[in-house]
Protein backbone atom coordinates (compact mmCIF):
# COMPACT_ATOMS: atom_id res chain seq x y z
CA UNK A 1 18.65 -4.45 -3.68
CA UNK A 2 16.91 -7.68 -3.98
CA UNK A 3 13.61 -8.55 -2.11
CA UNK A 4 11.02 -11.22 -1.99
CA UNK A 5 8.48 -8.30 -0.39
CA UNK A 6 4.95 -8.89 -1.90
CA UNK A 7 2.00 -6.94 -1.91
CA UNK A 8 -1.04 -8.64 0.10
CA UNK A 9 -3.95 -9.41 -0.40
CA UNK A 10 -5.61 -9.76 2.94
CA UNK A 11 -7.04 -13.47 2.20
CA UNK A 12 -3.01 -14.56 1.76
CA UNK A 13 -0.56 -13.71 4.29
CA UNK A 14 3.37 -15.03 4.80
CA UNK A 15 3.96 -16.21 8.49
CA UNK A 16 6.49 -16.31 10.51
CA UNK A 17 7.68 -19.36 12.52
CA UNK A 18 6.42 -19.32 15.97
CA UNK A 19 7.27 -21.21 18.89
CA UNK A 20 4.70 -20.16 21.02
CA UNK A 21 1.08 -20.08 20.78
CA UNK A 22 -0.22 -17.67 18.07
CA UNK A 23 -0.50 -14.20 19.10
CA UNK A 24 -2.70 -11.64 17.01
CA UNK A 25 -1.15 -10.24 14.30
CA UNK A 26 -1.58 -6.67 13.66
CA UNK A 27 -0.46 -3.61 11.33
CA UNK A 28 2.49 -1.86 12.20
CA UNK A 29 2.16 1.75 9.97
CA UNK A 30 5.39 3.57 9.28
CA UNK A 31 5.27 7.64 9.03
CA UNK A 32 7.56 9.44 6.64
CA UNK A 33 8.02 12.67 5.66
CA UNK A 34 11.00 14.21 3.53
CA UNK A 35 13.33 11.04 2.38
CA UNK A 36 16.60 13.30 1.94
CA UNK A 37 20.20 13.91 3.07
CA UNK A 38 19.61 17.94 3.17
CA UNK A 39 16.04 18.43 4.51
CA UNK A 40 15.78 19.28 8.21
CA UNK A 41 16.26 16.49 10.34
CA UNK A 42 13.85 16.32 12.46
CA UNK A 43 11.40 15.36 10.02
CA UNK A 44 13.74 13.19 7.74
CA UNK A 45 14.67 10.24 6.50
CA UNK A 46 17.84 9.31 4.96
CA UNK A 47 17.91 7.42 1.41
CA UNK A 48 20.28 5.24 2.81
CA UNK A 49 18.30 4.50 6.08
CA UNK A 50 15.48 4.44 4.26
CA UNK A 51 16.40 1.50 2.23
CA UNK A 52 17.83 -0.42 5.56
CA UNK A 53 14.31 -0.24 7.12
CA UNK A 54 12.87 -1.97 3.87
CA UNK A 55 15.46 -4.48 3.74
CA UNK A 56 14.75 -5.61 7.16
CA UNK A 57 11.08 -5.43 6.69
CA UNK A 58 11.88 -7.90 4.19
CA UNK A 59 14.18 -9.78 6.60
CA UNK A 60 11.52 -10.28 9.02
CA UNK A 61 8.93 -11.98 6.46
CA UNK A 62 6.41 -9.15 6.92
CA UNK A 63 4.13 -8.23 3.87
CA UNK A 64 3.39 -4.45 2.97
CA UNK A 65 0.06 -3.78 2.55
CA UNK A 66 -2.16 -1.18 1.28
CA UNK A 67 -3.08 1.19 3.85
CA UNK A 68 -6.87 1.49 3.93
CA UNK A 69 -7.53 -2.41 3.44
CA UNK A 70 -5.32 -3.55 6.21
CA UNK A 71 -6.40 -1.10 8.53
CA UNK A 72 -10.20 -2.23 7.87
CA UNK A 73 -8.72 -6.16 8.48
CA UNK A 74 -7.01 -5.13 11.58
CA UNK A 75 -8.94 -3.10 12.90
CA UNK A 76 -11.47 -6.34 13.10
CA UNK A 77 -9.16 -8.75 13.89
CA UNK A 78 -9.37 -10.12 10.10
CA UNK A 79 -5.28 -9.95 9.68
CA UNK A 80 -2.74 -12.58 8.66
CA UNK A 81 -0.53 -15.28 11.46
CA UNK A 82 2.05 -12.11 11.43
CA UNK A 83 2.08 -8.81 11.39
CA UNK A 84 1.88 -6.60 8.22
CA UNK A 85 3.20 -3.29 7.39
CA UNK A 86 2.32 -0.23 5.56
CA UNK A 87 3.69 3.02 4.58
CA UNK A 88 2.73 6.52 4.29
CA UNK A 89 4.56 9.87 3.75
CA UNK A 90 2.96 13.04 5.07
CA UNK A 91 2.68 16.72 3.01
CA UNK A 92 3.28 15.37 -0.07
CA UNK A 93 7.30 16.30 -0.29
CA UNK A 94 9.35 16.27 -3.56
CA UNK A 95 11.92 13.79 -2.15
CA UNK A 96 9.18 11.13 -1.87
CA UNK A 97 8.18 11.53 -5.97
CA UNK A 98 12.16 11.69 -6.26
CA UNK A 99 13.49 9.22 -4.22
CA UNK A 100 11.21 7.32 -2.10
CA UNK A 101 8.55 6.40 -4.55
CA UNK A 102 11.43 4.55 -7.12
CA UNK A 103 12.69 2.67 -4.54
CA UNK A 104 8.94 1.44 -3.47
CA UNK A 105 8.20 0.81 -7.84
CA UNK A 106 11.31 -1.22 -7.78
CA UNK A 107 9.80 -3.64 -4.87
CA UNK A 108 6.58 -3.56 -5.88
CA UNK A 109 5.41 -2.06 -3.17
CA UNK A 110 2.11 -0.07 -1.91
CA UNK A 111 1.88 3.17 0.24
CA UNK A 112 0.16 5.85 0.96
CA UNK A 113 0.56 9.80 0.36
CA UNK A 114 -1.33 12.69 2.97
CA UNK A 115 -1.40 15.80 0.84
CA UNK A 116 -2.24 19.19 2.44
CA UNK A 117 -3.40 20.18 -0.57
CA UNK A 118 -2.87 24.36 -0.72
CA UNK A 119 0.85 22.98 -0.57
CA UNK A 120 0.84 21.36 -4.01
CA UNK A 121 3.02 22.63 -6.23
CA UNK A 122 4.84 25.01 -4.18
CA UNK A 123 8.68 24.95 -3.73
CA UNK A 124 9.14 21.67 -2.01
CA UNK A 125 6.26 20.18 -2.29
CA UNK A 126 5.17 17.78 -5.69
CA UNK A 127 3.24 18.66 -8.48
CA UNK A 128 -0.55 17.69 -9.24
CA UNK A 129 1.12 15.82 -12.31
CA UNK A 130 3.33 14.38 -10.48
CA UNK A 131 0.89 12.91 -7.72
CA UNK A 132 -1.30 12.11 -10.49
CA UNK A 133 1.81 9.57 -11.92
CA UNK A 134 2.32 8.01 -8.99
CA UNK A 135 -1.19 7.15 -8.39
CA UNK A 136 -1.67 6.06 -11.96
CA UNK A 137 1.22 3.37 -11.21
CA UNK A 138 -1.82 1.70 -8.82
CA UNK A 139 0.89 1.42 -5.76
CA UNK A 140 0.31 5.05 -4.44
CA UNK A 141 -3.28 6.13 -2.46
CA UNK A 142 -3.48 10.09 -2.26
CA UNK A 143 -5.03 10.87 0.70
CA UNK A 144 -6.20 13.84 3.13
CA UNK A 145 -3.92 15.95 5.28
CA UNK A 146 -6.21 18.59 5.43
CA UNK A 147 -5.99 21.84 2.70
CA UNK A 148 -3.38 23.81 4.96
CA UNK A 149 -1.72 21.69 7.29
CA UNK A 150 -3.66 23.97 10.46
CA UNK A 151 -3.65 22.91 13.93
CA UNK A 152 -7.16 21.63 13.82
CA UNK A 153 -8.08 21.17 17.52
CA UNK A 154 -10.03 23.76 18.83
CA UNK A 155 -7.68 26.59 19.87
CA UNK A 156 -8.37 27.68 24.05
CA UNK A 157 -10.08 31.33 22.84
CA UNK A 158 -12.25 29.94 19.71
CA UNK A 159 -15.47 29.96 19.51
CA UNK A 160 -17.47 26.52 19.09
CA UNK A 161 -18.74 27.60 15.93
CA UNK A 162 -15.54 29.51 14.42
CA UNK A 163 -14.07 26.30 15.03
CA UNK A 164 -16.47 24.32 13.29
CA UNK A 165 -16.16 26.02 10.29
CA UNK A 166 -12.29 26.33 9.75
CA UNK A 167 -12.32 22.74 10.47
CA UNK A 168 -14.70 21.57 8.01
CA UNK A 169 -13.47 24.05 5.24
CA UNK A 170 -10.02 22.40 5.60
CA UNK A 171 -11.26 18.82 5.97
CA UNK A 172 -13.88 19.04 3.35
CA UNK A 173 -11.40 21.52 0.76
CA UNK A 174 -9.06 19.20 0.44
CA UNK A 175 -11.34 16.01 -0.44
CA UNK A 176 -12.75 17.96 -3.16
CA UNK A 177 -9.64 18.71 -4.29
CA UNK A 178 -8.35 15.26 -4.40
CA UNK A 179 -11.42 14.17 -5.81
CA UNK A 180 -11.19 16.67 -8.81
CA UNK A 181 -7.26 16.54 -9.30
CA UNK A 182 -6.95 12.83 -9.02
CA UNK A 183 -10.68 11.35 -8.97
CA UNK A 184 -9.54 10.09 -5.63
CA UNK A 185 -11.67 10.20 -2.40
CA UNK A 186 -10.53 7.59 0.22
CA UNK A 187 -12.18 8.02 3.97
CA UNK A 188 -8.33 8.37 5.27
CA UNK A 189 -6.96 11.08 7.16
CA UNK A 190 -4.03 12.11 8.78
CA UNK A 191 -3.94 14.94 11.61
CA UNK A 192 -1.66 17.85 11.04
CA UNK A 193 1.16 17.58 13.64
CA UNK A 194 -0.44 14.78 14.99
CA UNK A 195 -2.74 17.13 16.74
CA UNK A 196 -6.14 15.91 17.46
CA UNK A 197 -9.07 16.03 20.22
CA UNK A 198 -12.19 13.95 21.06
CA UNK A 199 -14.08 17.15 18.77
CA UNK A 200 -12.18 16.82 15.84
CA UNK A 201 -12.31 12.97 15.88
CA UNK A 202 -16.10 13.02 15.83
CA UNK A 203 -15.75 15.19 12.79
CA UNK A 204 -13.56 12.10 11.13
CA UNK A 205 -16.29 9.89 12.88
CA UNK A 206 -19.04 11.94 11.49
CA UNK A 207 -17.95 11.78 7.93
CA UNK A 208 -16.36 7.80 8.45
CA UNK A 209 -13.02 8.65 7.99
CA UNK A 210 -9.86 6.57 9.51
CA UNK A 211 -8.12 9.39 11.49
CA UNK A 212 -4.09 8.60 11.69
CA UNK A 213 -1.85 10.34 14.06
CA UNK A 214 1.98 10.46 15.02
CA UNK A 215 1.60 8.61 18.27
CA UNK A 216 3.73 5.08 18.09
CA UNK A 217 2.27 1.69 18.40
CA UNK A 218 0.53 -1.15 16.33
CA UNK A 219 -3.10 -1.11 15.28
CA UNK A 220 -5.49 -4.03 16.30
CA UNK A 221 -8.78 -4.49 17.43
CA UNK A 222 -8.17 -2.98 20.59
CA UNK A 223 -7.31 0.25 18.57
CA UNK A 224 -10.02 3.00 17.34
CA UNK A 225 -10.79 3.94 14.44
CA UNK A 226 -10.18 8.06 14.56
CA UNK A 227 -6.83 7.36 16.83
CA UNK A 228 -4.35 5.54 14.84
CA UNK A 229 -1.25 4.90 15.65
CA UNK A 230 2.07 5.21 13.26
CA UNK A 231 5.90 5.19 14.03
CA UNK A 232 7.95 8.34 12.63
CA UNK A 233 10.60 7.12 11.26
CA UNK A 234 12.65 10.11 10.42
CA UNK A 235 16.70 9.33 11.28
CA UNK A 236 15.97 10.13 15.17
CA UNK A 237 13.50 7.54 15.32
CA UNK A 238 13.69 5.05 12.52
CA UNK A 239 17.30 3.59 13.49
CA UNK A 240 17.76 -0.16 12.52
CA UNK A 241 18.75 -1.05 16.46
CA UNK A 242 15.06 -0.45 17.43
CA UNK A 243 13.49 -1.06 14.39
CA UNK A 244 12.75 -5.01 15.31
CA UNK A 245 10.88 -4.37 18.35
CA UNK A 246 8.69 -1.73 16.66
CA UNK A 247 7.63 -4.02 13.42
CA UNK A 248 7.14 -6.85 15.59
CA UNK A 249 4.90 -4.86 18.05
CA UNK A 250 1.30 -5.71 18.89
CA UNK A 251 -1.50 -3.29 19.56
CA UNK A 252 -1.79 -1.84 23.59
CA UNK A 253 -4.69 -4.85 24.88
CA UNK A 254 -6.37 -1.42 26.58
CA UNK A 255 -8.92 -0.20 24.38
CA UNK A 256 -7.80 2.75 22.64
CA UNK A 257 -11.50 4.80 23.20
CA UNK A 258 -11.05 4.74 27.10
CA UNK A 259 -7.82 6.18 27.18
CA UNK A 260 -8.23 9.89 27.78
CA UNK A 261 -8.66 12.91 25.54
CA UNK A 262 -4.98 14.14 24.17
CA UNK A 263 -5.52 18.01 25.35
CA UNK A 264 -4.22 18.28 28.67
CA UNK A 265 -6.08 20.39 31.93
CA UNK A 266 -3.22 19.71 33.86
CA UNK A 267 0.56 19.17 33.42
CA UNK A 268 1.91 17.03 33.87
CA UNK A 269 -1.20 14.69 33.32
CA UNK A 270 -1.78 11.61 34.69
CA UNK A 271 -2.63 8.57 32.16
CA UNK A 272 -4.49 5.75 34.02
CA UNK A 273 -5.63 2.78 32.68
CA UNK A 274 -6.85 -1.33 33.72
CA UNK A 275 -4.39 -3.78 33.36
CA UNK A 276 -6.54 -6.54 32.45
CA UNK A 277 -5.72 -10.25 31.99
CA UNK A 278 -2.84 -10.02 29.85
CA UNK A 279 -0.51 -7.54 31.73
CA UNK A 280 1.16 -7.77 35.03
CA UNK A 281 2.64 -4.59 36.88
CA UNK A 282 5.99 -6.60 37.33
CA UNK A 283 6.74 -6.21 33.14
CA UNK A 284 4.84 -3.05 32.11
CA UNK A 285 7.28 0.34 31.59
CA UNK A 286 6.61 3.22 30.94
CA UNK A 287 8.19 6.71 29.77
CA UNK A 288 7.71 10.28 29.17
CA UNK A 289 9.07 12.33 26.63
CA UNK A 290 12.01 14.32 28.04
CA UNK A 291 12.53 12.12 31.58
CA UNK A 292 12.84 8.47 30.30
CA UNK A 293 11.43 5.83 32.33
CA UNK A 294 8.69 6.96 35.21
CA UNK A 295 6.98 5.38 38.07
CA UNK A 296 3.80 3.08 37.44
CA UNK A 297 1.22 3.36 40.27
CA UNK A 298 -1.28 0.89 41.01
CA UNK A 299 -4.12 0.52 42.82
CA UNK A 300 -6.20 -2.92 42.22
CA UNK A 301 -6.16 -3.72 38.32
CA UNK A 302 -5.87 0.26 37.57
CA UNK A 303 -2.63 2.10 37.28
CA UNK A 304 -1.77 5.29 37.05
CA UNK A 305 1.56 7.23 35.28
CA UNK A 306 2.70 10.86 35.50
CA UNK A 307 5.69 12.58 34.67
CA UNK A 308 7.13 13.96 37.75
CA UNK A 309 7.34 17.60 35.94
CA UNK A 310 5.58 19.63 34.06
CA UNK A 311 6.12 19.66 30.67
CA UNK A 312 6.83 22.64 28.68
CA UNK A 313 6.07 21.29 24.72
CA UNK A 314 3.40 21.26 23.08
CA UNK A 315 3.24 17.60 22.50
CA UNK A 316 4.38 15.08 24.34
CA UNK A 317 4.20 11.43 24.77
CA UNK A 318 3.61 8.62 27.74
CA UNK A 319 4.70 5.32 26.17
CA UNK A 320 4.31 2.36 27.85
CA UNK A 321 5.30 -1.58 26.70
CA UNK A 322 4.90 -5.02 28.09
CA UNK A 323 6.33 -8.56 26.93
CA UNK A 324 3.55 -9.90 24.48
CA UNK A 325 5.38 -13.36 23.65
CA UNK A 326 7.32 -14.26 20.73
CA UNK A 327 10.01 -11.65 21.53
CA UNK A 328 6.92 -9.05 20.53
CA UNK A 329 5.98 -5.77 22.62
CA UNK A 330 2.61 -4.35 23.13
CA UNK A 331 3.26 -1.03 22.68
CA UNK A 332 1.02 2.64 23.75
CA UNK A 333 1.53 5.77 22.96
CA UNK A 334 -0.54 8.04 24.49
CA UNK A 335 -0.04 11.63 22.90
CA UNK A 336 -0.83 14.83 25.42
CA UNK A 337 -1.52 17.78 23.31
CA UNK A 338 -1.06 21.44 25.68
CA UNK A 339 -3.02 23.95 24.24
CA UNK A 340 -0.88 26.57 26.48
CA UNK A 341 2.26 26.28 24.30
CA UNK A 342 2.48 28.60 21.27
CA UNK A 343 1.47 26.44 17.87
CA UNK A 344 4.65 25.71 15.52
C-alpha cells in the first residue's frame, strides 16, 4: 500500500484546503489493542481494517505524529492549520510486534506502546526483546500502563492510605521497569480500563505525567492534561463510515477540568455544562451509552443531560457533538465510572 504519510515535526505541518475561516487544529489519538482476526472482539482490530483506517488517514492529508510532542503542542494551542494524528496500542499484545508494528515501519510511521509491565512476556503478550526492537527502530515510545493492569481508582471499602500505596507501587513499578528494560522513562500514562478519578489524576499530576483514557474526542487547549481523550478503534468502533467525522474532530470548547469527576454518586448522573460562545442548543446532541440520543436541558447558558435510566455497567459514556465548521465536529466524551458494579 502506497502512502505519502510523513512523520511531523511540529514546526512543519501539511494543511488541508479550507473554505472557511481557520478553525484550531488539534490531535485526534487512536487506541488499539490486539490487531488480529482471532483475538476477542471487543478489544480488536482487524489487519484488514486496520490498514483501511491508515489509508484514509492518508486520504485526508493528516500527519502522524509522535505522541508525547503533539500532545505538549496541542495541548497549548502550538499545532499545525489541520489536525494531526497519533497512535497507541494498549498492554503491549503480540499482534502489534507481529502485525501492526510492520505495517507502521513500512509507512514510516510513529506510535506509541502502554505496557503493563508484569504482563511482559507472558502468553500473549511481547517479549522485553521484542519491545526493546521496536523501540530501537526510533518509531515506537514504550510507555506506562501501570505494572498489573489494576483498577486504580480508589475502590468504595479502601482505605485512603491502602489506596495510596497499591497505586503508587503500580505507577512507580512499572517506570522503573521501563527505565531498566528499555532506558525509557516518558511522563505518559494510560489508565487501565480507562478507569480514573480526580485522586488518581493528581497522582499523574503530582509526578507530571500526561494521563490518557478511553473516552472519545480530540485534544486541544480546552483539554487537560491528566484526562485525555482517545478513540478505540477496535472493529465495533473503528469502521471506515464514521471514521471521517472522528479524525476531523475538534476538541469539546468546555474546558475539560470543570466537567465533573468520572465516579458516579448517583445513576444515572447528570452531566451539566456552559455552552459558551461557540455552541447553540439548536445543534448540540447528545447520547448515552445503551439509549442513543437523550434530551438536552437548558437553563440560561448551562445545560444539563441525563440518561433517563439507570445504568447497570460499570462504565459508561455521555457523548455529546456540535457542528464546528469545515464539515468538523466538536466532540465530548464524558466517561461515568460506577464503583457499584463488580470490576472486570
Amino acid at each position: 500500500m502506497k502512502s505519502f504519510l510523513k512523520i511531523t515535526a511540529l514546526s512543519a505541518a501539511a494543511t488541508l484546503c479550507l473554505t472557511a475561516t481557520p478553525i484550531q487544529a488539534d490531535l485526534v489519538v487512536l487506541q488499539y489493542h490486539h490487531v488480529d482476526d482471532s483475538t476477542p472482539r471487543s478489544t480488536s482490530t482487524s489487519p484488514s481494517l486496520f490498514q483501511k483506517q491508515l489509508k484514509l488517514v492518508d486520504q485526508l492529508g493528516l500527519e502522524v505524529a509522535p505522541l508525547l510532542p503533539a500532545t505538549r503542542a496541542a495541548l497549548k494551542g502550538e499545532g499545525p492549520e489541520s489536525n494531526q494524528v497519533a497512535i497507541t496500542f494498549d498492554d503491549a499484545y503480540e499482534s502489534v510486534y507481529h502485525t501492526a508494528a510492520p505495517l507502521l515501519a513500512e509507512l514510516s510511521l510513529p506510535y506509541t506502546i502502554f505496557v503493563n509491565t508484569e504482563a511482559v512476556g507472558s502468553h500473549g503478550y511481547m517479549t522485553w526483546q521484542q519491545l526493546a526492537e521496536l523501540k530501537d527502530t526510533g518509531l515506537a515510545t514504550i510507555a506506562n500502563h501501570s505494572a498489573d493492569h489494576g483498577h486504580l481508582a480508589r475502590k468504595p471499602d479502601e482505605s485512603q492510605e491502602h489506596w495510596k500505596q497499591r497505586v503508587t507501587q503500580s505507577l512507580d513499578q512499572a517506570q522503573s521497569a521501563l527505565n531498566r528494560k528499555l532506558n525509557q522513562s516518558v511522563p505518559m500514562f494510560a489508565y487501565p480500563y480507562g478507569e480514573f478519578d480526580q485522586a488518581l489524576e493528581q497522582k499523574l499530576a503530582d509526578r507530571d505525567w500526561l494521563g490518557f483514557g478511553q473516552h472519545s474526542g480530540a485534544i486541544g487547549p480546552y483539554s487537560h492534561e491528566t484526562r485525555l481523550p482517545r478513540f478505540p478503534m477496535a472493529d465495533a468502533y473503528g469502521q471506515i463510515k464514521n471514521l471521517r467525522d472522528k479524525l476531523k474532530s475538534k476538541a469539546f470548547p468546555v474546558p475539560a477540568d470543570e466537567l465533573p469527576d468520572g465516579v458516579i454518586d448517583s445513576n444515572p448522573p447528570t452531566l451539566t455544562f456552559a455552552l459558551g460562545d461557540e455552541l447553540s442548543r439548536q445543534r448540540l446532541t447528545c447520547f448515552a451509552s445503551g439509549f442513543g440520543r437523550i434530551d438536552i436541558d437548558v437553563e440560561g447558558q448551562q445545560v444539563s443531560v441525563q440518561a433517563p435510566d439507570a445504568i447497570s455497567s460499570r462504565r459508561f459514556r455521555y457523548n455529546c457533538t456540535h457542528p464546528a465548521g469545515n464539515g468538523s465536529y466538536y466532540w465530548l466524551s464524558q466517561q461515568w465510572l460506577n464503583l457499584a458494579a463488580p470490576e472486570d
